[in-house]
Every structure is written in structure tokens, then in C-alpha cells.
N, C-alpha and C. Protein backbone atom coordinates (compact mmCIF):
# COMPACT_ATOMS: atom_id res chain seq x y z
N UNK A 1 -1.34 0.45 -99.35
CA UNK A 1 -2.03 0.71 -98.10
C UNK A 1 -1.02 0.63 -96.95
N UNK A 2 -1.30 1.49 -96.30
CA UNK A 2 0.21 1.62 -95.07
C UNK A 2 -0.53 0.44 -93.56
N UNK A 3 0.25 0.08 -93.14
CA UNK A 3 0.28 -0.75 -92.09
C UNK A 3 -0.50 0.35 -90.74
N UNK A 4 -1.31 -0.95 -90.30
CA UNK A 4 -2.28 -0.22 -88.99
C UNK A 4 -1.17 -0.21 -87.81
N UNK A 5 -1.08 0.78 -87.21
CA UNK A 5 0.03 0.84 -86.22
C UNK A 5 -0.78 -0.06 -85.02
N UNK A 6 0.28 -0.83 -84.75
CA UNK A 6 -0.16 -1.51 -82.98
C UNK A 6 -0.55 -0.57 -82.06
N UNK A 7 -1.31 -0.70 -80.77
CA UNK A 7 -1.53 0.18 -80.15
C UNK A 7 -0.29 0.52 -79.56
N UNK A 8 0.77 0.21 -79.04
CA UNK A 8 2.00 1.33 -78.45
C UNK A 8 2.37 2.09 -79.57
N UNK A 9 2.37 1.86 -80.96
CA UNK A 9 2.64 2.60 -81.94
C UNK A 9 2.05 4.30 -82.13
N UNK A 10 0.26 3.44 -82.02
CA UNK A 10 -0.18 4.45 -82.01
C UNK A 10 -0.51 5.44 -80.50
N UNK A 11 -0.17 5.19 -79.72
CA UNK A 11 -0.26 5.79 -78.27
C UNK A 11 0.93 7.01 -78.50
N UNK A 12 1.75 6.47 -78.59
CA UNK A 12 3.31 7.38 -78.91
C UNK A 12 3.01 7.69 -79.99
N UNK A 13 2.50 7.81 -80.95
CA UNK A 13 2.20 8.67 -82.14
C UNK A 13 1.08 10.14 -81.47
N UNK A 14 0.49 9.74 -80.58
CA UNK A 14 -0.55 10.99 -79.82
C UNK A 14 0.57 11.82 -78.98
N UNK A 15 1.86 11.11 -78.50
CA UNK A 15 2.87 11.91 -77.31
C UNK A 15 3.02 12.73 -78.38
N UNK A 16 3.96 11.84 -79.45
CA UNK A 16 4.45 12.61 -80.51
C UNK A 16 3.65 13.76 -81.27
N UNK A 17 2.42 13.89 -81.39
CA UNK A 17 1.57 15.11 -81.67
C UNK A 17 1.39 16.29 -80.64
N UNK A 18 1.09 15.69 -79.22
CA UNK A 18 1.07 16.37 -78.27
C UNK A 18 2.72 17.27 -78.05
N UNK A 19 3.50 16.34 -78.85
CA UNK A 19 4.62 17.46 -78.24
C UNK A 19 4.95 18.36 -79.11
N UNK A 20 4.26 18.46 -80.26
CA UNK A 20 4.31 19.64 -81.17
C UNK A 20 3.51 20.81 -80.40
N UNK A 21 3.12 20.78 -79.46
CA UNK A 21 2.19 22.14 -78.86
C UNK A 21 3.26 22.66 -77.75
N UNK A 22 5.08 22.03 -77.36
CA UNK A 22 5.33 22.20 -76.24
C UNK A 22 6.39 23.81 -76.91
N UNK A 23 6.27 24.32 -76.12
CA UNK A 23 6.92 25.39 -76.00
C UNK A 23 8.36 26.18 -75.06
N UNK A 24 9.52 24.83 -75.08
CA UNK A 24 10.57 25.17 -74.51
C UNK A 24 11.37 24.71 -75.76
N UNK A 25 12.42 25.24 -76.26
CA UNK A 25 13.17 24.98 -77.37
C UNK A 25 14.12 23.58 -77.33
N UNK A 26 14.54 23.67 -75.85
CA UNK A 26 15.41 22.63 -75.18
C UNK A 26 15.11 20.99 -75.36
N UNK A 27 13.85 21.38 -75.58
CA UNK A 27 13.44 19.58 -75.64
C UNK A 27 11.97 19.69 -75.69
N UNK A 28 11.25 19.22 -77.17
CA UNK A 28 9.92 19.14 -77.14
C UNK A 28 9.46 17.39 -76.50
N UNK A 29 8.51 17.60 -75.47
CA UNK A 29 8.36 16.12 -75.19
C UNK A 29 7.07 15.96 -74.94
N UNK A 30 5.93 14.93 -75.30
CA UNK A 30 4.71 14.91 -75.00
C UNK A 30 4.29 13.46 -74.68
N UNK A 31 3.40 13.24 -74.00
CA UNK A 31 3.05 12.33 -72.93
C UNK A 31 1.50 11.94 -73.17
N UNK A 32 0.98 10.76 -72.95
CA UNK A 32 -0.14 10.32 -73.02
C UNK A 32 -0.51 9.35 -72.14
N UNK A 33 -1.20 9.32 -70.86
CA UNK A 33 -1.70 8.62 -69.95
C UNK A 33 -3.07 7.79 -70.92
N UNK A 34 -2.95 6.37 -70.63
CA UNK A 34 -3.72 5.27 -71.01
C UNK A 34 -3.90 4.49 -69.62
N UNK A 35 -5.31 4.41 -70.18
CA UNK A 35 -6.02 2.94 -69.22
C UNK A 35 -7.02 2.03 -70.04
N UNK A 36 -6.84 0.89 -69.98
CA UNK A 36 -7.62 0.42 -70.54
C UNK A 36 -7.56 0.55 -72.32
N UNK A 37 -6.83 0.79 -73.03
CA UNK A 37 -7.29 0.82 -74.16
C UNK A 37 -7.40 2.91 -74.57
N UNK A 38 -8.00 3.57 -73.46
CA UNK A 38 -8.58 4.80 -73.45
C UNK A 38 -7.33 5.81 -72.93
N UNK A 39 -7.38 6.93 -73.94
CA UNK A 39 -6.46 7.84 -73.22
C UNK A 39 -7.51 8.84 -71.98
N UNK A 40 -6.78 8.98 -70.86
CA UNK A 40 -7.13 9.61 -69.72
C UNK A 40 -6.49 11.01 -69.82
N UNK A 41 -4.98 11.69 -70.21
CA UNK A 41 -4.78 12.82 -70.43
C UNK A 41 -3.31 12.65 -71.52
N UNK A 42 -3.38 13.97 -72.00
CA UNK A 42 -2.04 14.44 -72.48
C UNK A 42 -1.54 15.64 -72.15
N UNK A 43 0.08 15.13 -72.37
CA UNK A 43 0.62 16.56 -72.04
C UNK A 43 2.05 16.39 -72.55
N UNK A 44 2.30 18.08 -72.35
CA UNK A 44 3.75 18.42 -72.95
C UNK A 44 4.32 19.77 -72.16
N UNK A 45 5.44 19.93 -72.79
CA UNK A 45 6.21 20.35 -71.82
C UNK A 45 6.03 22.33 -72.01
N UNK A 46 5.83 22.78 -71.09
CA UNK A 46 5.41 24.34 -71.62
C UNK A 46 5.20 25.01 -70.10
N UNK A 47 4.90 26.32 -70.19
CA UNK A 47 5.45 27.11 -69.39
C UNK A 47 4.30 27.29 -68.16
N UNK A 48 4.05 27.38 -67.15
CA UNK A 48 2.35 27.75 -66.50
C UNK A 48 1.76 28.15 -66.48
N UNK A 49 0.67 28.23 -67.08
CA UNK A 49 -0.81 29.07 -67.47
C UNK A 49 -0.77 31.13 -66.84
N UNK A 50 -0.42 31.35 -67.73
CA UNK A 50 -0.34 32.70 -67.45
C UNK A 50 1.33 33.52 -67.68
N UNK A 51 2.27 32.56 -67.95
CA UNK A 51 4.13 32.96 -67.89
C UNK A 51 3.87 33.13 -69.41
N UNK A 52 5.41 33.67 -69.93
CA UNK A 52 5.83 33.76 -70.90
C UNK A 52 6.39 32.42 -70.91
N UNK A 53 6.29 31.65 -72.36
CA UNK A 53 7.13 30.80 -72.84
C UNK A 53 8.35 30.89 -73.03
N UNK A 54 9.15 29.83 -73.19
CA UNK A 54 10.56 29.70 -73.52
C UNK A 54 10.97 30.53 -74.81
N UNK A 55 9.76 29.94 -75.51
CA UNK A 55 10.38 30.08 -76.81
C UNK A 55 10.29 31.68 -77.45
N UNK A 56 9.39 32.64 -76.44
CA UNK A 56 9.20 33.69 -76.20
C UNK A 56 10.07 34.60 -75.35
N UNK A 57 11.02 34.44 -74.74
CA UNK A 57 11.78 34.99 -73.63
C UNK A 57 12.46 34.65 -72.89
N UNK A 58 12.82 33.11 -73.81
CA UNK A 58 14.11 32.38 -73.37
C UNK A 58 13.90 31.30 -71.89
N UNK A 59 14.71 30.42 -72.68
CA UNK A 59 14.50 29.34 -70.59
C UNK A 59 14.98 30.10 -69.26
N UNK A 60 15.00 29.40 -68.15
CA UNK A 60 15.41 29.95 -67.50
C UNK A 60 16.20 28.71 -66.69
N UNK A 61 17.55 28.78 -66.99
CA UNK A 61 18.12 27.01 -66.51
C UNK A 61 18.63 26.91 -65.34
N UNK A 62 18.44 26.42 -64.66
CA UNK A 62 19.11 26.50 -63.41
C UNK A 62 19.70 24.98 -63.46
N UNK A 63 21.21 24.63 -62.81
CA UNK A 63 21.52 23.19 -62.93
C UNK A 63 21.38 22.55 -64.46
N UNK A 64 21.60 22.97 -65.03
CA UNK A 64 21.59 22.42 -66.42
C UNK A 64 19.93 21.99 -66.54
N UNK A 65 18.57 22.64 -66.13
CA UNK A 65 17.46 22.46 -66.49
C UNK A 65 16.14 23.54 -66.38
N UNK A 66 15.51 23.74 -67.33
CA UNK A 66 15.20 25.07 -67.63
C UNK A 66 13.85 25.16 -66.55
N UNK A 67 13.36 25.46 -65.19
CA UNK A 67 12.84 25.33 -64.58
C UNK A 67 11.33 26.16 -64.97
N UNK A 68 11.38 26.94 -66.03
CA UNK A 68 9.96 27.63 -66.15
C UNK A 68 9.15 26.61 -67.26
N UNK A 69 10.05 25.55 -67.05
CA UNK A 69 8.91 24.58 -67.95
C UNK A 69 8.60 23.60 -67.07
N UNK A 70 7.24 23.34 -67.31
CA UNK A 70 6.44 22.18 -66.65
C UNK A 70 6.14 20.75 -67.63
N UNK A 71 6.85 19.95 -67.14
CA UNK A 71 7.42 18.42 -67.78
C UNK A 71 5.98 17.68 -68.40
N UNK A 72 5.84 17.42 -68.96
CA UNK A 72 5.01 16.82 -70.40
C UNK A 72 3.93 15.77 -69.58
N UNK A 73 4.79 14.57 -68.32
CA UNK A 73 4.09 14.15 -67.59
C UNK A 73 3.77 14.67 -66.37
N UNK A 74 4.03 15.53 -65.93
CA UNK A 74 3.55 16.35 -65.10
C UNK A 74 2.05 16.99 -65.65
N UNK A 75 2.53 17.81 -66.92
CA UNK A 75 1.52 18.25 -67.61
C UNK A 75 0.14 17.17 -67.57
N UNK A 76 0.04 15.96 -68.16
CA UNK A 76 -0.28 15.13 -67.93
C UNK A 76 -1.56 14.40 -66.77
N UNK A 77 -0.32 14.23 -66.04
CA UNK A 77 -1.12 13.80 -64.51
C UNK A 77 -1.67 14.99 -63.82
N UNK A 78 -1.28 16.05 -63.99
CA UNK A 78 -2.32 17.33 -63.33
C UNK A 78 -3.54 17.52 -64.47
N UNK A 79 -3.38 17.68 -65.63
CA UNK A 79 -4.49 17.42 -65.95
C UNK A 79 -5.93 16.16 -65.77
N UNK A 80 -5.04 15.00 -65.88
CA UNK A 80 -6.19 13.97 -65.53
C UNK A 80 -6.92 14.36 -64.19
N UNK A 81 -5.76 14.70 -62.90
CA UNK A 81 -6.52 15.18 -61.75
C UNK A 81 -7.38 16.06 -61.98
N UNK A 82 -7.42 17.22 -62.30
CA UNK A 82 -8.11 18.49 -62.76
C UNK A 82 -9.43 17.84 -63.26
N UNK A 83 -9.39 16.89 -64.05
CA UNK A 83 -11.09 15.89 -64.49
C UNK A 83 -11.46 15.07 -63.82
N UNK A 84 -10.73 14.99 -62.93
CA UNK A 84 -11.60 13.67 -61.75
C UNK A 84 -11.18 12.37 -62.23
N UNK A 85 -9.91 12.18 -63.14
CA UNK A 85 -9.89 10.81 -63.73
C UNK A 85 -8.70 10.06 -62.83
N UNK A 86 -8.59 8.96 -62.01
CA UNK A 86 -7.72 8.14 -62.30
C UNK A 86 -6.76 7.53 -62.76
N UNK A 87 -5.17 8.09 -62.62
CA UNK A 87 -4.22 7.12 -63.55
C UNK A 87 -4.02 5.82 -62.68
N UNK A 88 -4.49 5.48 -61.84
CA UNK A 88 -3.70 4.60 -60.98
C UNK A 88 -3.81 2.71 -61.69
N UNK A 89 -2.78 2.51 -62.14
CA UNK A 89 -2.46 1.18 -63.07
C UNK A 89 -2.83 1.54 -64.38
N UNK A 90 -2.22 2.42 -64.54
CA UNK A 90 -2.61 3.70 -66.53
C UNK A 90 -1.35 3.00 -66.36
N UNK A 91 -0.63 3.32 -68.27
CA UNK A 91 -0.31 3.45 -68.74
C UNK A 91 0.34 4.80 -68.93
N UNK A 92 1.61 5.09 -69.65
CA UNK A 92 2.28 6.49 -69.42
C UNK A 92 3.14 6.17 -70.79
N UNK A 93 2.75 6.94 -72.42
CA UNK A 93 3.34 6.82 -73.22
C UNK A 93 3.98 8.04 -73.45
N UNK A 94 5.72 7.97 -73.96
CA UNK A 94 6.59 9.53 -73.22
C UNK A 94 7.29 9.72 -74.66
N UNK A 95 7.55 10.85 -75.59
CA UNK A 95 8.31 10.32 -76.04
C UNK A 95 10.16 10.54 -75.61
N UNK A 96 10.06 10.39 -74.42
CA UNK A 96 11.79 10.81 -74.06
C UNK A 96 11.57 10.24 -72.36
N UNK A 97 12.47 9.48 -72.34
CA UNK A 97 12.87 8.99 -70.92
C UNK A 97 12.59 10.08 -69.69
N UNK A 98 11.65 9.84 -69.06
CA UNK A 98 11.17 10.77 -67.81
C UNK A 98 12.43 11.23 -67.21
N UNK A 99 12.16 12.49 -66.90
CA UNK A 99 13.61 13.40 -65.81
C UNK A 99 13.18 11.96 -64.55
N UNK A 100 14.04 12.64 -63.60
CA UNK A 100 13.92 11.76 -62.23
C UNK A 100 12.57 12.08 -61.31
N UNK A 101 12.36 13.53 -61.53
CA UNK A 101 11.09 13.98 -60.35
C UNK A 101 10.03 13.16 -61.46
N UNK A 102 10.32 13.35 -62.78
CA UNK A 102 8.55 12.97 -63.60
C UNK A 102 9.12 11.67 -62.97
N UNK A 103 9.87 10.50 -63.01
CA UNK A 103 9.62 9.02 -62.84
C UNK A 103 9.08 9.45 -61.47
N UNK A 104 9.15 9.86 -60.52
CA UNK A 104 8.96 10.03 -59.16
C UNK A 104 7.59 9.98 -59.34
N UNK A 105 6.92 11.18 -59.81
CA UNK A 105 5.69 11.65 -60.09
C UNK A 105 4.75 10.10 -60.33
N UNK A 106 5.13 9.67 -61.81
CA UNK A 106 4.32 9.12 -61.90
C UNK A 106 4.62 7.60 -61.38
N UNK A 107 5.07 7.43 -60.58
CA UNK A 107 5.61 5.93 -59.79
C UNK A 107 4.08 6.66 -59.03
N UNK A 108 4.43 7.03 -58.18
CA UNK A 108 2.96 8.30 -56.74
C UNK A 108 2.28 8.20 -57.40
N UNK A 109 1.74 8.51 -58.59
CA UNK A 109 0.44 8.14 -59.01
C UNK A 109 0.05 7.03 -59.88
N UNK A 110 0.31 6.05 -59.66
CA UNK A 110 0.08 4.51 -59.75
C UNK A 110 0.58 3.95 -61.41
N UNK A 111 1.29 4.80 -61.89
CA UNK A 111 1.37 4.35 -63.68
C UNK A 111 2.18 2.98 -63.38
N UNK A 112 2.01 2.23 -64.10
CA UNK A 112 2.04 0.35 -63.61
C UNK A 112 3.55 0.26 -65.35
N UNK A 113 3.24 1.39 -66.25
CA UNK A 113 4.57 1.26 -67.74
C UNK A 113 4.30 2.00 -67.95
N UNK A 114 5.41 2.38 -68.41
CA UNK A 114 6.20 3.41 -69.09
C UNK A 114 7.05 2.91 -70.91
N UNK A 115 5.93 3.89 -71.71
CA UNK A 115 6.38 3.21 -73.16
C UNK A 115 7.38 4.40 -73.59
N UNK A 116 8.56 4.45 -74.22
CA UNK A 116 9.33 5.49 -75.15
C UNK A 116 10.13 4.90 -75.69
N UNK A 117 10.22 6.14 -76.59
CA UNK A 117 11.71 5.54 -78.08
C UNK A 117 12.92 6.40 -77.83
N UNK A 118 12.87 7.51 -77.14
CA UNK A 118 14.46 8.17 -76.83
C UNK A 118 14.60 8.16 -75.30
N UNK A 119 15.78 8.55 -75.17
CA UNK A 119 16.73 8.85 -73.78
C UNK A 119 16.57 10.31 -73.47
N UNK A 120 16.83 10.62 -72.02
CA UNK A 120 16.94 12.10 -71.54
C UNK A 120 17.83 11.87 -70.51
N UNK A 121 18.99 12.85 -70.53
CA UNK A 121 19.85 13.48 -70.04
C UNK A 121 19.81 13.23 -68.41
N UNK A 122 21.02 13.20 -67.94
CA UNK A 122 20.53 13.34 -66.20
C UNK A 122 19.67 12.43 -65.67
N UNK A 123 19.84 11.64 -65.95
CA UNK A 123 18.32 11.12 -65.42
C UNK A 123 18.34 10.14 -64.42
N UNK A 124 17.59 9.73 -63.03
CA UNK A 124 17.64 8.34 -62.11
C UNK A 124 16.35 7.60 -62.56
N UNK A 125 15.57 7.89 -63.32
CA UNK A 125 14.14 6.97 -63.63
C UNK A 125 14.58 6.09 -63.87
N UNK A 126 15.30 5.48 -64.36
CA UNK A 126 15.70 3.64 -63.93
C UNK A 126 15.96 3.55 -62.96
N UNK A 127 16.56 4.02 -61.89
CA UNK A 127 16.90 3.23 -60.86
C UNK A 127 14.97 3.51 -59.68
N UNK A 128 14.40 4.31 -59.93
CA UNK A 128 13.31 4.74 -59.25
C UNK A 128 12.38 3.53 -60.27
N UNK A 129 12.49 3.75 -61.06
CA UNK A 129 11.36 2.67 -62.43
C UNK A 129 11.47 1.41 -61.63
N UNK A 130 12.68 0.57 -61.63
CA UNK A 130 12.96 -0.64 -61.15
C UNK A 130 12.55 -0.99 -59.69
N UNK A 131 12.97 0.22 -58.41
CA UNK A 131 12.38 0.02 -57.68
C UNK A 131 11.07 -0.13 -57.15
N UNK A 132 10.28 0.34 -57.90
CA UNK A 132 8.74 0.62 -57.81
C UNK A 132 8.23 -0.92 -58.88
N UNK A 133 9.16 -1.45 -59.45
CA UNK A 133 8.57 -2.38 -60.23
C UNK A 133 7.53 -1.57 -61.34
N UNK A 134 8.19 -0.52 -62.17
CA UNK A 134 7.28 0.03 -63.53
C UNK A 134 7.74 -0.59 -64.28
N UNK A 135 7.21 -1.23 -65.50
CA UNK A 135 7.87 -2.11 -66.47
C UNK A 135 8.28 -0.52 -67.46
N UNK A 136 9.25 -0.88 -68.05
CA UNK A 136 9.82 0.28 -69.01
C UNK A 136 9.65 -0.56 -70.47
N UNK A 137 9.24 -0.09 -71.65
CA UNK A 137 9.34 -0.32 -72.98
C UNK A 137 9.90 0.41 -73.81
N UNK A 138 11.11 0.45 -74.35
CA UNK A 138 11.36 1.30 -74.86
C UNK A 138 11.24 0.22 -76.45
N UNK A 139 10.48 1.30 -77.79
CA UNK A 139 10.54 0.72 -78.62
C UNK A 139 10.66 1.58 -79.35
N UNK A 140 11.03 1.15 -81.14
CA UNK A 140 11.52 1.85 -81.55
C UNK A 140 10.69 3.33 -82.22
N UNK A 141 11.11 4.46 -82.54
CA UNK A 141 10.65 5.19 -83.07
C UNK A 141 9.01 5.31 -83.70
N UNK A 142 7.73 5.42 -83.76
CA UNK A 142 7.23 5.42 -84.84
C UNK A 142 7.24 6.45 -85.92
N UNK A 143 6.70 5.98 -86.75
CA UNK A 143 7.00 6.86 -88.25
C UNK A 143 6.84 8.51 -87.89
N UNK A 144 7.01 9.09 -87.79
CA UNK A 144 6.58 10.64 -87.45
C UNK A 144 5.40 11.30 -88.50
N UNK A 145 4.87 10.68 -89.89
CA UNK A 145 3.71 11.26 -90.70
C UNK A 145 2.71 10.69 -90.29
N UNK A 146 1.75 11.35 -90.75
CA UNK A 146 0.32 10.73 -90.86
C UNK A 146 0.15 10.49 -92.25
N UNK A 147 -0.50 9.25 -92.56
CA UNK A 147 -0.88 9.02 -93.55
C UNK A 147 -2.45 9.03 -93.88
N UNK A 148 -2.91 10.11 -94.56
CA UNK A 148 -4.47 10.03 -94.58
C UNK A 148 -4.53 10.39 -96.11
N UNK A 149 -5.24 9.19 -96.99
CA UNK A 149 -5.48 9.05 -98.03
C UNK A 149 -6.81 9.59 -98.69
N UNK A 150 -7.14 10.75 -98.46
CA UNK A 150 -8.50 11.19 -98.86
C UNK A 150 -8.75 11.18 -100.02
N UNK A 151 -7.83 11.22 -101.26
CA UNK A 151 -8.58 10.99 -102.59
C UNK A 151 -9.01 9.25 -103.03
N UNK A 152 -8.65 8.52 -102.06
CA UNK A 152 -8.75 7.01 -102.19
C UNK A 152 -9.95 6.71 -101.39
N UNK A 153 -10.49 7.69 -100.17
CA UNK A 153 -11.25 7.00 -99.47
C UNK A 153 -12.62 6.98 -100.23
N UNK A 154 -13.54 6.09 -100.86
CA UNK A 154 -14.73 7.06 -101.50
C UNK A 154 -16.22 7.57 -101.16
N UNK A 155 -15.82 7.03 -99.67
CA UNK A 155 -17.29 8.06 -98.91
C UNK A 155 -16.49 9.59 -98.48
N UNK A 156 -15.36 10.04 -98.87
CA UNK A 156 -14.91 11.70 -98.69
C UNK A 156 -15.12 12.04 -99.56
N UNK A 157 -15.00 13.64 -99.94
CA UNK A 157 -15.60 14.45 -100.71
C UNK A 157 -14.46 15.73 -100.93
């Protein structure tokens, strides 16, 4: 029987799904706003409702960063707005160290931590993280499978 993941385990296991839907080649990254126990939004990194994707017609980089993609927590926090929800003292599970505008972003809209297991490039979100007082967690990896045992469970079929 495989081990119940802790909840940061499993929070970053939802980024980590969410960023299988992102569509810039450069860096898949996906994001999960928590409050309370409850996810409020997800997101990942992909192009704006109506563009061609990256992975369709190539980035477009300006400064060493591909600007026709819209950042995972960005993605994210415009969605929760878009539902009328609240991040303010959420939670923000990433799996890759926020660029500097996303730490910006979500410092402005009240995320109180920031959970991830990798690093990103370029980046001032520590020095913006620290000033704002966001606690940062970085922990390690979780497993990347799912484990779902359906010939063991015996109310499935």
C-alpha cells in the first residue's frame, strides 16, 4: 500500500498535473492557489485565450523570456478573480520558483506561502518573498505517478 501524501505533497502533485496542460516548450509550470485546506484556482503556463501556442508556432522571447506565455500563477490568480474567489492569506503551490513579476503578483494579492521543489532562472522572488514576509517552502520533489489500485479496490468493477 503506497503512503498517503501530506497535504503539501499532495497540493504540488495538482501544480504538477496542472502543468501537463501548459503549452510553451520552454518550461511547463503549474500552480495551485489554497485556502484553508480548499483549492481556490489552478493554473499553468500557456498562451491567451484566442493566440496560437508555443508549442504550435514557436515562443516569442524577448530578453531571454518567451512573452506570449501567460505564467502558471498569473494563470491562477486571474482565474480565482474571474469566480469571485479570494486568495488573500491562500496558499500558492508552484512547481518552479516564481519569475519576479509572478512573486510581485502574488505578494498584491495577499498569498501569505509559497510551496515548490525546483528553481527558475532570472529570478528576484526572494528578495520581493522576504520583503513582503511570504514564507517560501521549498520541498522536495513529489513522486510524479499516480498510484490507483483498481483491481485491489473491491467496491470497483
Amino acid at each position: 500500500m503506497n503512503k498517503r501524501p501530506d497535504w503539501d505533497e499532495y497540493f504540488l502533485k495538482l501544480a504538477m498535473l496542472a502543468s501537463e496542460r501548459a503549452t510553451c516548450p520552454r518550461m511547463h509550470c503549474g500552480a495551485v492557489l489554497v485556502k484553508n485546506k480548499n483549492v481556490i484556482a489552478t493554473g499553468y503556463n500557456g498562451s491567451i485565450p484566442g493566440d496560437a501556442h508555443c508549442e504550435e508556432v514557436g515562443c516569442l522571447v524577448v530578453d531571454n523570456h518567451c512573452v506570449r506565455t501567460v505564467h502558471a500563477e498569473m494563470n491562477a490568480i486571474v482565474q480565482a478573480a474571474r469566480r469571485g474567489h479570494s486568495v488573500d492569506g491562500a496558499d500558492a503551490y508552484v512547481t518552479n520558483m516564481p519569475c519576479t513579476t509572478c512573486a510581485k503578483a502574488l505578494i498584491t494579492a495577499g498569498i501569505k506561502r509559497v510551496v515548490v521543489f525546483s528553481d527558475y532562472h532570472d529570478t528576484m522572488a526572494m528578495d520581493f518573498f522576504n520583503k513582503a514576509k511570504v514564507i517560501i517552502d521549498r520541498i522536495k520533489m513529489p513522486e510524479a505517478s499516480i498510484h490507483y489500485d483498481l483491481k485491489n479496490y473491491s467496491s470497483a468493477r
